[in-house]
Structure formats: C-alpha cells, structure tokens
C-alpha atoms as a PDB file:
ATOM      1  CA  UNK A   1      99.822 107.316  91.860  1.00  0.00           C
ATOM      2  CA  UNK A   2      96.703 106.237  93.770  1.00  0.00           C
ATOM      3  CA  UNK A   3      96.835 104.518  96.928  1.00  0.00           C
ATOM      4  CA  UNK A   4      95.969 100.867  97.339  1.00  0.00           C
ATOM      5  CA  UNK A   5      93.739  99.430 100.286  1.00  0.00           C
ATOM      6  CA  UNK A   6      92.105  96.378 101.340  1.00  0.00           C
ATOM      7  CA  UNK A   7      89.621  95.885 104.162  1.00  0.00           C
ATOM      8  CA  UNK A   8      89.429  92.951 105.677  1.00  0.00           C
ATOM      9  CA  UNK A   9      86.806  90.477 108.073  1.00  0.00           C
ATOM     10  CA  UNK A  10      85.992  87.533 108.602  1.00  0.00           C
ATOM     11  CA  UNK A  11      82.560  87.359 106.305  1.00  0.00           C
ATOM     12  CA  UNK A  12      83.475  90.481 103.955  1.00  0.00           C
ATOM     13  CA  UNK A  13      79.384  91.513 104.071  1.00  0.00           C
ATOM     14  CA  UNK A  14      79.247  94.222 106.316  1.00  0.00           C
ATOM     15  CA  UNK A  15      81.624  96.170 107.916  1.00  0.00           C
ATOM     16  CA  UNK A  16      84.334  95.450 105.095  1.00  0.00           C
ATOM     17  CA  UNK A  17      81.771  96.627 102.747  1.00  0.00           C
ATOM     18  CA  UNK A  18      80.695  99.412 104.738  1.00  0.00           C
ATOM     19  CA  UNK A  19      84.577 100.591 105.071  1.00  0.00           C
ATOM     20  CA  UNK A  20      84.996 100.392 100.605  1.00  0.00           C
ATOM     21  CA  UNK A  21      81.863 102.597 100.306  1.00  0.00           C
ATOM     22  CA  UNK A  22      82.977 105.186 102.679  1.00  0.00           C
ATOM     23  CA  UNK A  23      86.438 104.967 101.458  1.00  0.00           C
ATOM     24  CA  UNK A  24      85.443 105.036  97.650  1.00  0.00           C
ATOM     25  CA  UNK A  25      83.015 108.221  98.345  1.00  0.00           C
ATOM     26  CA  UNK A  26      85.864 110.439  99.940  1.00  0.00           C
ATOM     27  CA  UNK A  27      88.643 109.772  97.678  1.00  0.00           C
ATOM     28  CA  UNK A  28      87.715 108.902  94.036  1.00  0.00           C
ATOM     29  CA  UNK A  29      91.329 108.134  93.595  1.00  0.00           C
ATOM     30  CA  UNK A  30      91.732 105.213  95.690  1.00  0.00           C
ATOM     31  CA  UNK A  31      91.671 101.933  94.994  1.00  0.00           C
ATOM     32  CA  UNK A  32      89.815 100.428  97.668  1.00  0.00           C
ATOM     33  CA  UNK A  33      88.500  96.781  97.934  1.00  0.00           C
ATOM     34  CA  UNK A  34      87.288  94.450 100.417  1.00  0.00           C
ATOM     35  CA  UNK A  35      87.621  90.699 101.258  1.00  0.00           C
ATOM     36  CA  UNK A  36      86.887  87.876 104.200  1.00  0.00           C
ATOM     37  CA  UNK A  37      88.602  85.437 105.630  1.00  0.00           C
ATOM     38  CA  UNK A  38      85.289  82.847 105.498  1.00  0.00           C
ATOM     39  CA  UNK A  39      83.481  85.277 102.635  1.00  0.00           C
ATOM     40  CA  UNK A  40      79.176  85.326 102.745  1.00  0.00           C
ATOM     41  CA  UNK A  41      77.583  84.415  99.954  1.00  0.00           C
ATOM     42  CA  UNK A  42      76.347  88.092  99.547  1.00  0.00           C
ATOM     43  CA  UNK A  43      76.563  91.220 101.298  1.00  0.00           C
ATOM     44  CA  UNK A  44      73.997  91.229 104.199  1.00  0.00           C
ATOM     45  CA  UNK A  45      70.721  93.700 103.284  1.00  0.00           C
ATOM     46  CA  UNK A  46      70.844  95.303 106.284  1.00  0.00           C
ATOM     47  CA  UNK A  47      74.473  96.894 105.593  1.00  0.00           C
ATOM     48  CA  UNK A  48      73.441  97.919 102.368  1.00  0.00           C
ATOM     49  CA  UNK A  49      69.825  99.710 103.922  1.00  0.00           C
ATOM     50  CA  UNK A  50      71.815 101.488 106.072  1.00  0.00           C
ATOM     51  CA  UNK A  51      74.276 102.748 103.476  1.00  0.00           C
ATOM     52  CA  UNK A  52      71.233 103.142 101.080  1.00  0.00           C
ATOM     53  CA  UNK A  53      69.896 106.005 103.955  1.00  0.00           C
ATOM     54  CA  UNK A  54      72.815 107.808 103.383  1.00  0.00           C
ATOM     55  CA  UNK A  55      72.956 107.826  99.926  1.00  0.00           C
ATOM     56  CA  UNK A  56      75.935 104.764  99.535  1.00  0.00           C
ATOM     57  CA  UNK A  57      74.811 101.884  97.565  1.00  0.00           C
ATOM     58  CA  UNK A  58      76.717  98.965  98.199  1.00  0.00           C
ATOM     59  CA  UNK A  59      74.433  96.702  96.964  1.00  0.00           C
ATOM     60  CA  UNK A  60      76.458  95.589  94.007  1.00  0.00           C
ATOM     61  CA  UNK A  61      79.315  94.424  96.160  1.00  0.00           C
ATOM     62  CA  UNK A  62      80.209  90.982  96.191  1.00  0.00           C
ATOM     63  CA  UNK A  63      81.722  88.897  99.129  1.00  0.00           C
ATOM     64  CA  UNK A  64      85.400  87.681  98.570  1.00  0.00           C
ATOM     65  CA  UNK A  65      87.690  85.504  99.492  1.00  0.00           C
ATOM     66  CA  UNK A  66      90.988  87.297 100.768  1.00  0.00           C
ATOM     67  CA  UNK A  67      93.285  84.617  98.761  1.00  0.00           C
ATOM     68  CA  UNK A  68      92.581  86.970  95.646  1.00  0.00           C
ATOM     69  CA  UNK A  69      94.563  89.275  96.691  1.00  0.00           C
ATOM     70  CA  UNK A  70      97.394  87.582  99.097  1.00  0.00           C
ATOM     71  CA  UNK A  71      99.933  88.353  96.099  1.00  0.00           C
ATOM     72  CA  UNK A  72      99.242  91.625  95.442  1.00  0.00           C
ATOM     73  CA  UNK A  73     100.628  94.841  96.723  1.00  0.00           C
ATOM     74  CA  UNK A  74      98.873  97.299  99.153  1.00  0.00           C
ATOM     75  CA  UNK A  75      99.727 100.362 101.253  1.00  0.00           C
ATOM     76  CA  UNK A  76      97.461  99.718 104.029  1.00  0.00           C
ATOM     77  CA  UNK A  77      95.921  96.239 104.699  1.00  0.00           C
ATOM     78  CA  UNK A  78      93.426  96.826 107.677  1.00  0.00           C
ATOM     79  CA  UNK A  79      91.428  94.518 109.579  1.00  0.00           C
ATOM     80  CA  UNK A  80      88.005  95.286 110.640  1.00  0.00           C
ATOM     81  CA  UNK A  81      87.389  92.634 112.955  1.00  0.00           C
ATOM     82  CA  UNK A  82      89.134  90.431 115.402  1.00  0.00           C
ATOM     83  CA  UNK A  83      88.555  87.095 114.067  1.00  0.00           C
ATOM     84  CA  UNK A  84      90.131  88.407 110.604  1.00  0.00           C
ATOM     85  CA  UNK A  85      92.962  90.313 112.406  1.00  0.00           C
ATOM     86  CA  UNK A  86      93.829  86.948 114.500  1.00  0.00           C
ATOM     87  CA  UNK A  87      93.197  85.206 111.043  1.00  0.00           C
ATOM     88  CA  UNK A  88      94.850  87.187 108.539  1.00  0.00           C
ATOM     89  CA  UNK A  89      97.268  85.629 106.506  1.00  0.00           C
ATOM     90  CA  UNK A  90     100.803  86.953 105.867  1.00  0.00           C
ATOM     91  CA  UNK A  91     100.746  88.752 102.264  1.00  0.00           C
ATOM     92  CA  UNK A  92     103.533  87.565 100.059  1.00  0.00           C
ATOM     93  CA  UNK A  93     102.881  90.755  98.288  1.00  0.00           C
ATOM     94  CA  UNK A  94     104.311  94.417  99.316  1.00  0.00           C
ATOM     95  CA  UNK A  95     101.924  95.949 102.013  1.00  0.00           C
ATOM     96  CA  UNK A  96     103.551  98.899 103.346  1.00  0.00           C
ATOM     97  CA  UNK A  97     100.950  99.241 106.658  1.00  0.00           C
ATOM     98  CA  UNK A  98      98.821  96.298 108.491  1.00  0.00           C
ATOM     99  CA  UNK A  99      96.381  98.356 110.494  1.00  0.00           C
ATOM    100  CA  UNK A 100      93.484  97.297 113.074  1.00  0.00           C
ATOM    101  CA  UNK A 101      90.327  99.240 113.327  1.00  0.00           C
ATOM    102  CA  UNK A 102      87.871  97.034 115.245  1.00  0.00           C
ATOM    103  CA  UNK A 103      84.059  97.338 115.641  1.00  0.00           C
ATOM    104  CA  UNK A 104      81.346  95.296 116.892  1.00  0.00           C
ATOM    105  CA  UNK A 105      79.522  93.184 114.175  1.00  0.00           C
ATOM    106  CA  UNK A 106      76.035  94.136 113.852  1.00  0.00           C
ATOM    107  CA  UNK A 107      74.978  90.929 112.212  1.00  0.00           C
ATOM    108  CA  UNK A 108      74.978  89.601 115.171  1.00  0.00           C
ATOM    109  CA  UNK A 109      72.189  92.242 116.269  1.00  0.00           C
ATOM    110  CA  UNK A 110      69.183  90.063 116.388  1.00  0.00           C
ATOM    111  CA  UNK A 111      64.831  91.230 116.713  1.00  0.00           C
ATOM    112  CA  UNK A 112      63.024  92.502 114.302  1.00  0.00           C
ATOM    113  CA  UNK A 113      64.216  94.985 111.829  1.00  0.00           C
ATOM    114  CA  UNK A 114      63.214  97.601 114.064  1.00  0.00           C
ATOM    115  CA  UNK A 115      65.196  96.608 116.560  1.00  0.00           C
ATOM    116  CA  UNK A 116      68.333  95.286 114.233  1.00  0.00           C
ATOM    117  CA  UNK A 117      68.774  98.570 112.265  1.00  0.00           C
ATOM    118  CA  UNK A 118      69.759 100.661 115.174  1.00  0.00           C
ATOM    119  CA  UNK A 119      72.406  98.766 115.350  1.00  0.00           C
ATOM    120  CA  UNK A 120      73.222  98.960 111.674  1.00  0.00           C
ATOM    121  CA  UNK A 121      73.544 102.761 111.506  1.00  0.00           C
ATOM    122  CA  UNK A 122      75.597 102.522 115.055  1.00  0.00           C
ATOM    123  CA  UNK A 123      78.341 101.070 113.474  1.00  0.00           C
ATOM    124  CA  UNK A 124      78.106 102.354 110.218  1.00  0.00           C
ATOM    125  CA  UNK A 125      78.637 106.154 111.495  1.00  0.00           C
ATOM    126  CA  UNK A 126      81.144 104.620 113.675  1.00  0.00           C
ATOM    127  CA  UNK A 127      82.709 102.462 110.406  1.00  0.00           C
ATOM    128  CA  UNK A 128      82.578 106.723 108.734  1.00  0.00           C
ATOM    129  CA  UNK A 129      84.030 108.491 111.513  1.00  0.00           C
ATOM    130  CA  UNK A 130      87.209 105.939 111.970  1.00  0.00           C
ATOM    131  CA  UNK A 131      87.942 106.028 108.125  1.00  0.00           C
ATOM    132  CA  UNK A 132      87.068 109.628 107.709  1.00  0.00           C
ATOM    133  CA  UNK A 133      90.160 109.973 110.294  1.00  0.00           C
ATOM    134  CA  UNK A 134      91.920 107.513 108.837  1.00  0.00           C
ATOM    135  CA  UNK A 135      91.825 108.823 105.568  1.00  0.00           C
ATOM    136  CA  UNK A 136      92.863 112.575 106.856  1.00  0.00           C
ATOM    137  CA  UNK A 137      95.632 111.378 108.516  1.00  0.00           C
ATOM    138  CA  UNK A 138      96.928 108.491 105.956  1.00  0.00           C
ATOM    139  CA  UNK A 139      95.351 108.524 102.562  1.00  0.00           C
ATOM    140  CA  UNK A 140      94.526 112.479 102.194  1.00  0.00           C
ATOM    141  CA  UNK A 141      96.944 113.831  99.371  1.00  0.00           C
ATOM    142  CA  UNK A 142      98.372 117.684 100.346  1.00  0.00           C
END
C-alpha cells in the first residue's frame, strides 16, 4: 500500500510544487499532491525553470485549494511555509504525521531574472535535500 502525502503553503506555486516533483521522481509509488491555503492562479514560471534545469517538469501542475482534501486521509501532512503551518486547518480526515519543513519563499526574490533565479535553484536544492532525507527516513520502503 502506497503512502499518502500532501504538501502544503500558503500559494501552492512554488515550493509545494517543487516538494510533489521531487517527491514523485524518488518514489513512483507515492501518492503525493500539493495544495495552498490562498492557492495562485498558476504555478509561478520561475519554479517550474528551475525544475525544468534539472530535468522536473512541473509545468502541468495546477494551484489548489487545501479544502479538497481536508476529508481525506494522509500519512504525512507537511507544511512548507509558515503562513500555511500557522494557517493550516485541522483535517477531519486520518493524517497519521503533521510535519514542518520551512524554507524561504523565493517569489519574493525580486530583479531581473538574472538576479531572481539564483534564488530559485537555492531553495529548490534546498526543497531536494530536505525531502530526499525525509523520504529516507519516513517514506523509503525496506
């Protein structure tokens, strides 16, 4: 039985959606999705370019609103940001773990593209590296 996740911030365009690639690429098996608290109306372009240079296309992703899923059941809920882990509603459905992972939200990075990406592909290695280890430790089947 695969494992159910859900990833959640406050706008559900970037890091969320980062998170679901990531998660999606090391573990076919999971059932990974995403949602915000105050969902964009798309994912942001610069999330998906810097997936894109790794060879993760998010670009088909779509921004939801976390009441889709507030009935369902999930083994780790985890919150991305702290807006959405303040926010976060209580789940009337069966989620075994409610997890906090925080980084900084690089849609706030502002310049030109040359100076915004940087901070794209900052915290997208640093969105890999903390679900890489989360997925060892939690999600990994032995």
């Amino acid at each position: 039985m695969s494992k159910r996740v859900l990833i959640l911030c406050t706008g559900n365009s970037c890091r969320s959606q980062m998170a679901e690639g990531f998660l999606k690429l090391f573990d076919k098996n999971l059932e990974v999705f995403s949602a915000g608290t105050k969902p964009a109306e798309k994912v942001n372009l610069f999330a998906v370019k810097a997936m894109q240079e790794i060879g993760i296309d998010i670009s088909n992703g779509n921004a939801e609103n976390v009441d889709k899923y507030l009935s369902q059941s999930f083994d780790y809920v985890i919150t991305v940001c702290d807006n959405a882990k303040e926010t976060c509603p209580v789940f009337s459905g069966n989620v075994k773990h409610q997890l906090h992972i925080r980084f900084d939200d690089p849609a706030d990075a502002v310049g030109t593209e040359g100076e915004i990406m940087p901070v794209y592909r900052r915290v997208r290695d640093e969105i890999k590296k903390e679900f890489y280890n989360f997925y060892l430790k939690e999600l990994k089947v032995r």
